[in-house]
Protein backbone atom coordinates (compact mmCIF):
# COMPACT_ATOMS: atom_id res chain seq x y z
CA UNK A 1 107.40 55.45 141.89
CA UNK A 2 108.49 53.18 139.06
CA UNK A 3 106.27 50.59 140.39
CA UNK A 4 103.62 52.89 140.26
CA UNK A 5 104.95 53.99 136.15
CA UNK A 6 104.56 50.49 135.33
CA UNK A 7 100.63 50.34 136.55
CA UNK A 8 100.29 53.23 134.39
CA UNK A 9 101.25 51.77 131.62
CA UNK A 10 99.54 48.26 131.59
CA UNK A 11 96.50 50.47 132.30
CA UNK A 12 96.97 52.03 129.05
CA UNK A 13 96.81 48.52 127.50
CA UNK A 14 100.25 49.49 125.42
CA UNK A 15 101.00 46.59 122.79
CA UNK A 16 103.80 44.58 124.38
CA UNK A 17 106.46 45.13 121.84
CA UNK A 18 106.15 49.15 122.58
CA UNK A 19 106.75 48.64 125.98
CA UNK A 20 110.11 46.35 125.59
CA UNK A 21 110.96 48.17 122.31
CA UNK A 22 110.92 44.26 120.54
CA UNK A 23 109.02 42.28 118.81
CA UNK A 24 107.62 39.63 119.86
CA UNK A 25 107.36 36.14 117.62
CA UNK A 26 104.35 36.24 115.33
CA UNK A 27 103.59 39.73 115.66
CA UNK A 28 102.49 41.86 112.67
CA UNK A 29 103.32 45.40 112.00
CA UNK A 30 100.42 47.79 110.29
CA UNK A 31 101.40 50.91 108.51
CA UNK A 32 99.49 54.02 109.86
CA UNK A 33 98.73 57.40 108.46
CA UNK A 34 101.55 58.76 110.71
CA UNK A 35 104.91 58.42 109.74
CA UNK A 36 105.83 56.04 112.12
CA UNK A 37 104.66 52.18 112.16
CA UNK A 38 103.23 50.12 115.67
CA UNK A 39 104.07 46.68 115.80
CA UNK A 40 101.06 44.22 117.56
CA UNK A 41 101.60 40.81 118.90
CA UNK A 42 99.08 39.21 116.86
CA UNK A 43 96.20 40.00 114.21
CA UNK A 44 93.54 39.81 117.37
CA UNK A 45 95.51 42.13 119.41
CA UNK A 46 95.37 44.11 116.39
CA UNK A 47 91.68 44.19 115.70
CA UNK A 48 91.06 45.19 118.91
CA UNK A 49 93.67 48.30 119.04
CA UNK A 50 92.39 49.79 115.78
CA UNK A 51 88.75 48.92 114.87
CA UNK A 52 85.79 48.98 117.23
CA UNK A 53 85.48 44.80 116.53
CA UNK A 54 85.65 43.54 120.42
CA UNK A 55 86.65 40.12 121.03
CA UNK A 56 85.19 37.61 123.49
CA UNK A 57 86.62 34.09 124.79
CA UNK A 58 84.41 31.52 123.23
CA UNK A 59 85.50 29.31 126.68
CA UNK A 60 85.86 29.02 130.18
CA UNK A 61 88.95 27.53 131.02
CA UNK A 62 91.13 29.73 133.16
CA UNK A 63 94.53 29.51 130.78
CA UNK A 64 92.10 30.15 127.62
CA UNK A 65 90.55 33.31 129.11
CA UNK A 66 94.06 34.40 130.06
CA UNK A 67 95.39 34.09 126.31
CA UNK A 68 92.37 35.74 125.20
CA UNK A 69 92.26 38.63 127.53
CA UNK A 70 96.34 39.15 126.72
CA UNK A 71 95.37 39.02 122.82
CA UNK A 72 92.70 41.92 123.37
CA UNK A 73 89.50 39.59 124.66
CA UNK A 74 87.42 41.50 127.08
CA UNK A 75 84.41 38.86 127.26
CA UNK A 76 83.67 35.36 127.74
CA UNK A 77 81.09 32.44 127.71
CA UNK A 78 79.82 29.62 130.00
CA UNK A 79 77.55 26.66 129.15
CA UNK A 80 77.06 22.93 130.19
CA UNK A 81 79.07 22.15 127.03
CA UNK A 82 82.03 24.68 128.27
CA UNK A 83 81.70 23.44 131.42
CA UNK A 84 82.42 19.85 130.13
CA UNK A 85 85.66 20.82 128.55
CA UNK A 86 86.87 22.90 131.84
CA UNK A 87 86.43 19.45 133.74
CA UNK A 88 88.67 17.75 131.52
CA UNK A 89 91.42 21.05 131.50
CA UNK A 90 91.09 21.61 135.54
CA UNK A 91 89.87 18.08 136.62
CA UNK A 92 92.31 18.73 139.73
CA UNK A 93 90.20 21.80 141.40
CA UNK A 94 86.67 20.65 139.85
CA UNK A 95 86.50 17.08 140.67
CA UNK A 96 87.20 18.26 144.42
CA UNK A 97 84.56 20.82 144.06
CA UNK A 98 81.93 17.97 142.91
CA UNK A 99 82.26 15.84 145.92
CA UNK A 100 82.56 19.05 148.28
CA UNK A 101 79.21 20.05 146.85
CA UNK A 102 77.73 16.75 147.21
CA UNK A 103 78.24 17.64 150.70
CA UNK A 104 77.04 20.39 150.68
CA UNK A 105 74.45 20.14 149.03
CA UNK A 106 72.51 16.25 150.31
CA UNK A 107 69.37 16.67 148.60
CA UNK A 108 70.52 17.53 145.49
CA UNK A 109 70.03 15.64 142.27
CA UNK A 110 73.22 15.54 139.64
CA UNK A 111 71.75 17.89 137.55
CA UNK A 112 71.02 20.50 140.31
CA UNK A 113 74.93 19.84 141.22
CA UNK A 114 75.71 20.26 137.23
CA UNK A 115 74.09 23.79 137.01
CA UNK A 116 75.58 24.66 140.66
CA UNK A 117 78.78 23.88 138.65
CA UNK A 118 78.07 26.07 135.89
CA UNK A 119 77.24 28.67 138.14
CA UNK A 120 80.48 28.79 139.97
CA UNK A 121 82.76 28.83 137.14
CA UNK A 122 80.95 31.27 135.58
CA UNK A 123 81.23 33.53 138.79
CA UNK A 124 85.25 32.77 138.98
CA UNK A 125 85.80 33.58 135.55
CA UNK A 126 83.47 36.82 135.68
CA UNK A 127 85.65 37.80 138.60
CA UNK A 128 88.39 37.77 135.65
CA UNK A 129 86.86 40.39 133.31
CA UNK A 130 85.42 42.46 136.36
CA UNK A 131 88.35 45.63 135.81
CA UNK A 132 87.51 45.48 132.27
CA UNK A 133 83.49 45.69 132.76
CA UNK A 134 84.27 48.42 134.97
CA UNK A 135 86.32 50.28 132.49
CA UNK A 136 83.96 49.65 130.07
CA UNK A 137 80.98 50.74 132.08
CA UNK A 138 79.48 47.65 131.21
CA UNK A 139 79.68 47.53 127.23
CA UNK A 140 82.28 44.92 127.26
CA UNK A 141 83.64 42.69 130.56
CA UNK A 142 81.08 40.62 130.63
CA UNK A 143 80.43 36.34 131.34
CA UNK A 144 78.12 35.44 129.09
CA UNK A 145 75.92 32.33 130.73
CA UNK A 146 73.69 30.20 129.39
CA UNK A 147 69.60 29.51 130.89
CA UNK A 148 68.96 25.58 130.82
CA UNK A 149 68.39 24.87 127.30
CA UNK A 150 65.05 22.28 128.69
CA UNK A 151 63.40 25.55 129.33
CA UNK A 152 63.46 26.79 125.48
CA UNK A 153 59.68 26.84 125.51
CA UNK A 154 59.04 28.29 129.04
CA UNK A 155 60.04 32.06 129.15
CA UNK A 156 58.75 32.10 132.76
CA UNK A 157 61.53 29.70 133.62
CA UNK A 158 63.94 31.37 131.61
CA UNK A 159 63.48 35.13 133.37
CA UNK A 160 63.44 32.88 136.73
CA UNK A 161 66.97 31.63 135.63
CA UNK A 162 68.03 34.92 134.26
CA UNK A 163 67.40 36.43 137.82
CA UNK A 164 69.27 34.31 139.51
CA UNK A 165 71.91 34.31 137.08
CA UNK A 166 72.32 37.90 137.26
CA UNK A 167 72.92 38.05 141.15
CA UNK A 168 76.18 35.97 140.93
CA UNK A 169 78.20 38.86 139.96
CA UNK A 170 77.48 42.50 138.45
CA UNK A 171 79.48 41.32 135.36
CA UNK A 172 76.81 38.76 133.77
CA UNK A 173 75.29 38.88 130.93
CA UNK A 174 72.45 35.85 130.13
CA UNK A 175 72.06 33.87 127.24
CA UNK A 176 68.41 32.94 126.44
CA UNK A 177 67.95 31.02 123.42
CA UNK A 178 66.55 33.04 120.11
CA UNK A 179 62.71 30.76 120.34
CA UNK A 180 59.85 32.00 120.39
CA UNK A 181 59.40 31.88 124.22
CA UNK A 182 62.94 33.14 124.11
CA UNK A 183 62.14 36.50 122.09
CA UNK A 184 59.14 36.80 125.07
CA UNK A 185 61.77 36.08 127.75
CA UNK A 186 64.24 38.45 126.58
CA UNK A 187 62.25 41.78 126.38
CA UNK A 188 60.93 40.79 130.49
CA UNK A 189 64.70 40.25 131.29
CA UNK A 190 65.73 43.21 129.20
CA UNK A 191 63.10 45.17 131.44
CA UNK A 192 64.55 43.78 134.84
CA UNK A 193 67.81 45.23 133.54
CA UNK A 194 69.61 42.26 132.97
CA UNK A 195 71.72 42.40 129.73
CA UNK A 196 71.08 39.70 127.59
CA UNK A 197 73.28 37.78 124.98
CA UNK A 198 70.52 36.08 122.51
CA UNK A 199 72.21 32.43 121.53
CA UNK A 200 70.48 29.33 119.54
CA UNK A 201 70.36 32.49 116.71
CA UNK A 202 71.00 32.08 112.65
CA UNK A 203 69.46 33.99 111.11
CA UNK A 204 68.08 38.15 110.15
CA UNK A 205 64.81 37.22 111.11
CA UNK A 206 65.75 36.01 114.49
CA UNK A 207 68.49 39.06 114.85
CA UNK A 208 66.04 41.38 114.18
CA UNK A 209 62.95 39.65 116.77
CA UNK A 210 65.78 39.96 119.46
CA UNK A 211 66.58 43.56 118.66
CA UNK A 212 63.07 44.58 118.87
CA UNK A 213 62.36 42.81 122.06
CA UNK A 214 65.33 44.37 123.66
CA UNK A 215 64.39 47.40 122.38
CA UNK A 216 61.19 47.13 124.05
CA UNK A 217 62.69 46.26 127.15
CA UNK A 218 64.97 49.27 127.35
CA UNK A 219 61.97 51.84 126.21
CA UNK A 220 60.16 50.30 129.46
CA UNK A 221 62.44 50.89 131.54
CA UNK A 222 63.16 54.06 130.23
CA UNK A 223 59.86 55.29 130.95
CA UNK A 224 60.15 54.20 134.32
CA UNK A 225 62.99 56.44 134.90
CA UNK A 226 64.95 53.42 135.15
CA UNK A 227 69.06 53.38 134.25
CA UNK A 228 70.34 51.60 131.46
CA UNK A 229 73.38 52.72 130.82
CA UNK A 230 75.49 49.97 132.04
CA UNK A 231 73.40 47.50 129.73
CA UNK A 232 75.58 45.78 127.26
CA UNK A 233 72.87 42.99 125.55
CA UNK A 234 74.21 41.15 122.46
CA UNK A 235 72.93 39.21 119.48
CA UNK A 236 74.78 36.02 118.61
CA UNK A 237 74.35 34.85 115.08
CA UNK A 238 76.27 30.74 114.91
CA UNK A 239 77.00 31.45 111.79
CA UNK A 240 78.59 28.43 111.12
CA UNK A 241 75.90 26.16 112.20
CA UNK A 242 73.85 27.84 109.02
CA UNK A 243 76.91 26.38 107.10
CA UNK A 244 76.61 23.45 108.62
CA UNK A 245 72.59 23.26 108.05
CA UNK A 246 73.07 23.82 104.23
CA UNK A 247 76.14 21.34 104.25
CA UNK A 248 73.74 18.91 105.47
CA UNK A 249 70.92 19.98 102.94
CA UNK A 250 73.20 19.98 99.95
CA UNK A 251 73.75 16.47 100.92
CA UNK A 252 70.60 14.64 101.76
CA UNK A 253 68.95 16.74 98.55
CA UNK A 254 71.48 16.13 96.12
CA UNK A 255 71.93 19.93 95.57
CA UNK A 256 75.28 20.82 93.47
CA UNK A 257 77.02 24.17 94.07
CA UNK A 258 80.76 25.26 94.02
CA UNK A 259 81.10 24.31 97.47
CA UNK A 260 82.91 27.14 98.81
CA UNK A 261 79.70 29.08 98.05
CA UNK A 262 78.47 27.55 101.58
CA UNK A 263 81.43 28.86 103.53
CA UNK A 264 79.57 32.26 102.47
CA UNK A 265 76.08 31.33 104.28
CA UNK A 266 76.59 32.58 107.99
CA UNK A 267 78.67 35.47 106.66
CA UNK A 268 76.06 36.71 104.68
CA UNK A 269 73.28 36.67 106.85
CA UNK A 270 75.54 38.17 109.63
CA UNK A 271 76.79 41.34 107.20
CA UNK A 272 72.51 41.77 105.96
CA UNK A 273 71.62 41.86 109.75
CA UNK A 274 74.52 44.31 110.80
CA UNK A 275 73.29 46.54 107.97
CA UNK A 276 69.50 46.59 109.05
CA UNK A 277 70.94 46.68 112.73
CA UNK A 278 72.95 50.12 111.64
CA UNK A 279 70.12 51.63 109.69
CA UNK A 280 67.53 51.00 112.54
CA UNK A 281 69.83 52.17 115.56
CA UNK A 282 69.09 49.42 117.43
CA UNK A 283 70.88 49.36 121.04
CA UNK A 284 72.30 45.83 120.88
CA UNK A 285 75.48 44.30 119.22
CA UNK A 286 75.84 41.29 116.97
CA UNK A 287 78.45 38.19 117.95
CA UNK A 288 79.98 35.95 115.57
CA UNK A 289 79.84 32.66 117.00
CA UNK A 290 80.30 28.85 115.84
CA UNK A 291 83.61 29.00 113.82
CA UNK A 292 83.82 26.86 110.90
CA UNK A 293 86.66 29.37 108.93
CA UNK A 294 88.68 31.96 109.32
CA UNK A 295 85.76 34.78 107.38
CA UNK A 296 83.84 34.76 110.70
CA UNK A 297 86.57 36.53 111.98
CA UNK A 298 88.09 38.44 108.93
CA UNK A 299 85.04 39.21 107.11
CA UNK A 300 83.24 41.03 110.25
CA UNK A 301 86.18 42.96 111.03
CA UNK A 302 85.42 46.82 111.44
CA UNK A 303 81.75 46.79 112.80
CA UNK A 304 81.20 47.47 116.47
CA UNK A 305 80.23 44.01 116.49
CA UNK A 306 82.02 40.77 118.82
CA UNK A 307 83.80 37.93 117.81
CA UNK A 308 83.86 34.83 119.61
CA UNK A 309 86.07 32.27 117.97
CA UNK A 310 86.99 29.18 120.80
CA UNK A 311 90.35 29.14 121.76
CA UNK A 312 91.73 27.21 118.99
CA UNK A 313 90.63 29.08 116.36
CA UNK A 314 92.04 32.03 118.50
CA UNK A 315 95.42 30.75 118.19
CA UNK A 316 95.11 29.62 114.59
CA UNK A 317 93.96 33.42 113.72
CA UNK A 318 97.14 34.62 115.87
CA UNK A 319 99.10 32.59 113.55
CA UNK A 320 97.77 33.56 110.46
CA UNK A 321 99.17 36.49 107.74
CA UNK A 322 95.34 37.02 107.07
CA UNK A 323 95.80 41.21 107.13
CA UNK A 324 93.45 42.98 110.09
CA UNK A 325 91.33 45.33 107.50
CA UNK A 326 87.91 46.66 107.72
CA UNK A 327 85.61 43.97 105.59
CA UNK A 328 82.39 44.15 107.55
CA UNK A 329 80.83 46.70 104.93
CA UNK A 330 82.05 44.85 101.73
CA UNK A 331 78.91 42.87 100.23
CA UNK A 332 78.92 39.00 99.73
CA UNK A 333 79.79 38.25 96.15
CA UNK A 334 76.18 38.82 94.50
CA UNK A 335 76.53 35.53 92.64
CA UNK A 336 77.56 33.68 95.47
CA UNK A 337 74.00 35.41 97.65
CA UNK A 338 71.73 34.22 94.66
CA UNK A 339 73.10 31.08 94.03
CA UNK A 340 72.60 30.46 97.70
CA UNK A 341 69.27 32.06 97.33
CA UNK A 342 68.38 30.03 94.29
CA UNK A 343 69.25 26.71 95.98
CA UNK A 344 68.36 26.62 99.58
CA UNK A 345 64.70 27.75 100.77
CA UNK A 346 66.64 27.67 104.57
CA UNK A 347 68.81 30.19 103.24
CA UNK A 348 66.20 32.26 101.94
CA UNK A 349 64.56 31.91 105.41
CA UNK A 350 68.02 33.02 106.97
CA UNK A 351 68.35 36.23 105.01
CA UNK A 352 65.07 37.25 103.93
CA UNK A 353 63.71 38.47 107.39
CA UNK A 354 60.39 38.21 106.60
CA UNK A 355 60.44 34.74 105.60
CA UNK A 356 61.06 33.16 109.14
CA UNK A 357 58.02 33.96 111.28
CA UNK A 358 58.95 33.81 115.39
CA UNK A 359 56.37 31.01 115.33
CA UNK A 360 58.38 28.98 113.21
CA UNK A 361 61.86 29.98 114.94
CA UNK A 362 61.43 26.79 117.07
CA UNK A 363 61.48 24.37 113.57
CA UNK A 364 64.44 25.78 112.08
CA UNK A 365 66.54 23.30 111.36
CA UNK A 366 70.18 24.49 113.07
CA UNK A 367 67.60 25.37 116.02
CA UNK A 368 66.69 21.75 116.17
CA UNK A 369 70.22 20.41 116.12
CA UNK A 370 71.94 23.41 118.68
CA UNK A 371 68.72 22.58 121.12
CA UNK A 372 69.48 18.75 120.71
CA UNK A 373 73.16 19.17 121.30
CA UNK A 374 72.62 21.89 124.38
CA UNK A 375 70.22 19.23 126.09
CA UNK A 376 72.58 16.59 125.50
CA UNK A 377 75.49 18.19 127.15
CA UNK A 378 73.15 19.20 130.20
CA UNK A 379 72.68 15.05 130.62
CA UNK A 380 76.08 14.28 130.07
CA UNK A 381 77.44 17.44 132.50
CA UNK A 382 74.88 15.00 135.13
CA UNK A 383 76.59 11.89 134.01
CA UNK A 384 80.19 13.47 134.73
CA UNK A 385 79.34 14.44 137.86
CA UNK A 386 77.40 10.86 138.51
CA UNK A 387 80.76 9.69 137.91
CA UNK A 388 82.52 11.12 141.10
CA UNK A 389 80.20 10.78 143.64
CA UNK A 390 79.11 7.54 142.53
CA UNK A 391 81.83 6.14 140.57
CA UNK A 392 81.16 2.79 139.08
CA UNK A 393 82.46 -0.06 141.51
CA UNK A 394 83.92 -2.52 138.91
CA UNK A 395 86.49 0.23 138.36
CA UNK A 396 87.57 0.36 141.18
CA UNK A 397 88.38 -3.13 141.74
């Protein structure tokens, strides 16, 4: 029976220091409108007990999903770049794994061993978040995991992928890039009722083209008679690769601002697209990605939005005295939008949604450099893998 108490209670997901009746290091305390006060390990935990702000693991590895999932995270996220650091973190099971599949698999070229990799740690991790998919009837749980970024221009290869994707476990979701074959792709996956999490995303314009394809996705298979109701889809907005894009600009152009003004870029954009989101009902979510500071987080707090900080930033945020308040509906500093505005024509591109056409999403400059980087990491997840079942003989000498 008091086995069976305790299951009760971790069900209820009860902050820690409730259950002991102690608090734990770093934990903050928030003053209700009851009399009494609840203490909550950490500002995350926090978020996630009293706003409708989820958080998901920007990561893979097994211990990072486990601190994020104790901290409140009820999501994750998988690519060729992720799958790189997992390597390095659990080179002990994954190495193994490599030259098992080279067995396995004879034929196969190191890419095609690469994505098999991808594919498997995706589906072990998923298997992590599968009792909180289920209790979220699909909303939240989910393993977000990402198409081959060479296929950016194809969306028939991308709903091929997404397919496939989808059948590893119920808990997927499938990130397809925001291009313009992307915003095709997602409505036919959205249709097929695969939830989608749009990534390679910056800006209102390409927020917005995502909504409405998903939108039209669900409305077909509503007419079909078709469920949707455990769909979960997402929007990810990197919004601090547009910081990084207008770091760069400032730079090469010479352009002088107060430079904090820049830090404001992604959170900007982000807060304009949640507002136009809200106003137009749309039936996805937005997701903070691509941490640069701590206002991806703090500034978004309060929307029924997602964060997705990586691990490190997850444990910087835990260690912070930053207060857990809703700031999602607070307007950017006016000056701060128009001086932004006033400078940047990629900024006015990022906010202004009619100024970024979806046959001009491709050219956008952080789509350029996320694209190159993806691609990169899909050769170098095939030169990692080169490396164990063909190691370089001079080394071993």
């Amino acid at each position: 029976m008091a086995e069976e108490m305790v299951a009760e209670v971790l069900k209820l997901n009860i902050p820690q220091s409730i259950k002991t009746g102690h608090r734990l290091k770093g934990e903050k305390t928030m003053s209700q409108d009851v009399q009494t006060s609840v203490a909550y390990k950490s500002p995350l935990y926090e978020m996630t007990h009293t706003t409708p702000t989820c958080l998901w693991n920007d990561s893979a590895a097994e211990s990072e999903l486990a601190y994020s999932m104790e901290h409140g995270g009820v999501g994750a996220t998988c690519n060729p770049v992720i799958v790189l650091d997992v390597l390095k973190k659990e080179s002990q099971v994954w190495n193994q794994r490599i030259r098992d599949l080279a067995i396995e698999m004879p034929h196969a070229t190191e890419d095609e061993i690469g994505w098999k990799l991808v594919e498997e740690i995706s589906a072990t991790r998923a298997k992590m978040l599968l009792p909180v998919f289920e209790a979220h009837k699909g909303k939240n749980g989910r393993l977000s995991i990402q198409t081959d970024p060479h296929n950016y221009r194809n969306a028939k290869a991308l709903l091929e992928q997404a397919l496939r994707f989808h059948a590893l476990a119920p808990n997927m979701i499938v990130k397809i890039p925001a291009t313009a074959a992307g915003i095709e792709a997602i409505e036919e996956v959205t249709y097929h009722g695969i939830s989608i999490n749009a990534t390679v995303s910056f800006t209102v314009a390409q927020s917005i083209a995502v909504a409405e394809a998903v939108e039209r996705g669900l409305k077909r298979r509503e007419s079909e008679g078709k469920d949707i109701s455990q769909m979960g889809s997402v929007c990810t907005i990197m919004v601090g690769r547009l910081d990084d894009w207008l770091k760069v600009t400032a730079e090469k152009k010479g352009i002088i601002l107060d430079p904090g003004y820049l830090e404001w870029a992604g959170v900007a954009a982000f807060k304009r697209a949640w507002q136009l989101y809200r106003e137009r009902g749309y039936r996805i979510r937005l997701l903070s990605a691509a941490f640069r500071n701590h206002m991806h987080w703090s500034e978004l707090i309060g929307g029924d939005v997602v964060i997705s900080p990586p691990y490190k930033w997850q444990v910087r945020l835990n260690a912070s005295d930053i207060d857990v308040q809703k700031r999602i509906d607070k307007p950017v500093d006016a000056h701060i939008v128009n001086e932004l505005l006033d400078k940047f024509v990629d900024f006015r591109r990022a906010y202004d949604e009619k100024l970024l056409p979806v046959d001009e999403f491709d050219a956008f400059g952080p789509t350029v450099r996320t694209l190159r980087q993806f691609l990169e990491a899909t050769h170098e997840l095939a030169s990692r893998v080169r490396d164990i079942i063909l190691p370089n003989p001079d080394s071993l000498l």
